[in-house]
Structure formats: C-alpha cells, structure tokens
Protein backbone atom coordinates (compact mmCIF):
# COMPACT_ATOMS: atom_id res chain seq x y z
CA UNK A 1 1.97 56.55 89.31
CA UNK A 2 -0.44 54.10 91.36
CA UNK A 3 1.42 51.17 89.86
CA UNK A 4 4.74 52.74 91.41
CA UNK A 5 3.35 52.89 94.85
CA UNK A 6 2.05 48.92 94.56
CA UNK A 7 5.36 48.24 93.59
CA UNK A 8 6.76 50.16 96.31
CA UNK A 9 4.99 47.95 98.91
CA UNK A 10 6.77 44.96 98.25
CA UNK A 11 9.69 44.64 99.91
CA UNK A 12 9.97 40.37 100.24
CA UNK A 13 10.30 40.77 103.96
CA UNK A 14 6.76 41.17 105.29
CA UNK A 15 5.06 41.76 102.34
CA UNK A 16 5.26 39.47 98.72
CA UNK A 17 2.94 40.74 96.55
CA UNK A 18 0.42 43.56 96.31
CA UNK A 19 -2.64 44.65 94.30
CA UNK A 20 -4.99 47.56 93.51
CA UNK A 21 -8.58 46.21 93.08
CA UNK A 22 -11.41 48.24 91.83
CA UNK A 23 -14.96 49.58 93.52
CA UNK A 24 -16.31 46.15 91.22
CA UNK A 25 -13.81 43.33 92.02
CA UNK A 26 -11.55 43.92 89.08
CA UNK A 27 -7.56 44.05 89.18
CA UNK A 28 -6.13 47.47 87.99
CA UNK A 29 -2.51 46.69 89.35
CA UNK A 30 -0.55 43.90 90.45
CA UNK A 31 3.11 42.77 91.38
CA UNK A 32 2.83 39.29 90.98
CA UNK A 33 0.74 37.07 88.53
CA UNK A 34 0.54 34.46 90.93
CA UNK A 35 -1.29 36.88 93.64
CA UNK A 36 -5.24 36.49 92.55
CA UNK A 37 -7.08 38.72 95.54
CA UNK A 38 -9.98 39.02 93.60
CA UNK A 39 -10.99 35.62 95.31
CA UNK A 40 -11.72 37.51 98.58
CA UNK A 41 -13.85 40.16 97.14
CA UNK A 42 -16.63 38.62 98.63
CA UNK A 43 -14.84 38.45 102.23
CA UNK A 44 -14.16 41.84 101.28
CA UNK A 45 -18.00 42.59 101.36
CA UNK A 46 -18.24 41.49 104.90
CA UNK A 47 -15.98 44.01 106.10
CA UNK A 48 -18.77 46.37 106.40
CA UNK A 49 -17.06 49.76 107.50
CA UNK A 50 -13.98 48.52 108.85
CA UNK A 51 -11.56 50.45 106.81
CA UNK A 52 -8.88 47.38 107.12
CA UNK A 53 -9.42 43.46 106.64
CA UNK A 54 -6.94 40.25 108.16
CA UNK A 55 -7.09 37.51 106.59
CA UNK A 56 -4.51 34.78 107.94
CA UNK A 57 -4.44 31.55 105.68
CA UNK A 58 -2.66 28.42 106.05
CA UNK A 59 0.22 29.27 103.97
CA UNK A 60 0.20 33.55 104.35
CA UNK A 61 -1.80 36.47 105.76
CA UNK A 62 -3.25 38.93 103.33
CA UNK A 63 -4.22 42.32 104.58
CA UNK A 64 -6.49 44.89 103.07
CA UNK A 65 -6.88 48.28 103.41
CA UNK A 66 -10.45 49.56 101.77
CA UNK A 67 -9.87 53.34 100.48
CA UNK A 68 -12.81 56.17 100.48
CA UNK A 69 -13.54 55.55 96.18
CA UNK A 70 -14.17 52.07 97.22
CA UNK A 71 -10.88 50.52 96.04
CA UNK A 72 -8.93 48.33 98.00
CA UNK A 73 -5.07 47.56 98.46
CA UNK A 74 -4.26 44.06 98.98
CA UNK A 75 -0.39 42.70 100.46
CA UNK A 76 0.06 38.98 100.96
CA UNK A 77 2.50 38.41 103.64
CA UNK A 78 4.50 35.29 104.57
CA UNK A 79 3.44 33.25 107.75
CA UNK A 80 5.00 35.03 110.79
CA UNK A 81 6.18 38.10 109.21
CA UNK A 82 5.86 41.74 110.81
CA UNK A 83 2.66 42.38 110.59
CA UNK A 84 2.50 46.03 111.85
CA UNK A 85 4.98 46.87 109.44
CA UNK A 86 2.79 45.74 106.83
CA UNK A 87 -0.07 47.34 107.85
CA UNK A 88 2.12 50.93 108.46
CA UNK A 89 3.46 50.67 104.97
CA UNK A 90 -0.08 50.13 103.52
CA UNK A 91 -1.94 52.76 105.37
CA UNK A 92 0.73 55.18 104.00
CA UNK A 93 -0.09 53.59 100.41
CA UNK A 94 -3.33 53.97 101.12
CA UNK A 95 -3.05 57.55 101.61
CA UNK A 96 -0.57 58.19 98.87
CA UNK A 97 -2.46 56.34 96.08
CA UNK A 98 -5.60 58.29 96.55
CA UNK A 99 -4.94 61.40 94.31
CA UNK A 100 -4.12 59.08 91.20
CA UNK A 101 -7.69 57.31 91.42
C-alpha cells in the first residue's frame, strides 16, 4: 500500500517523481529510476527538527517531508511549478503512509 500512495503523488504537474527513503538512507519506493534522493541524505541530516526540507536546484526543487519513524518522502518538482500544492499533497502522504511503516 505505501508504494500506491508514492505513486499517487505524482501527478507531472508540480510534482515528477517521488520516493520513500528509509531511517538509514536506503530507497524502499520509487516512481522513477532516474530520481536518486538518496544523494541528499546528508542535507537531509541538517534539517535538524524541521519536519519539512526545500531544496531548489538549478534544473528542479525537491521537497521533503521527514515522518515520526524517521523516514522521509521525497517529490522532485519542475522549476516554477506550484509549490504549495506540492507540499499539501505530501503532508497528506505523509500522514497517510504512516500506518503501513
């Protein structure tokens, strides 16, 4: 069921690709096998308690949303896209995802 709702994230308007990463760094679920957020788990260490992370890059914006067992959802998003709208549909995820983990 987890791997429905990171599937259910994507939607191609303001967010491309999504992931479930692990307490430890490690991918459990992706949409895309070109989406490798695994490379920010060390920005994701600096986040100290914040409970979401922005990260805007040259060519997209990935968002993170750190959940209470210590794994994180991760959305890239295109340059210029809604931005609260991906953040609204992630904090729902967030929410939704935790019973399966």
């Amino acid at each position: 069921m987890s791997n429905k709702i990171i599937e259910d994230l994507v939607d191609h308007e303001c967010i491309l690709s999504a992931a479930l990463i692990d307490g430890d760094g490690f991918t459990v679920e992706r949409t895309s096998i070109d989406f490798k957020p695994t490379i920010l788990a060390e920005i994701f260490s600096l986040a100290n308690d914040n409970k979401m992370l922005t990260v805007v890059a040259e060519h997209c914006t990935i968002v993170a949303s750190r959940l209470p067992t210590e794994h994180w959802i991760v959305v890239q998003c295109p340059n210029g896209s809604n931005l609260g709208k991906a953040r609204m549909k992630l904090t729902k995820a967030s929410a939704a995802i935790l019973p399966f983990l």
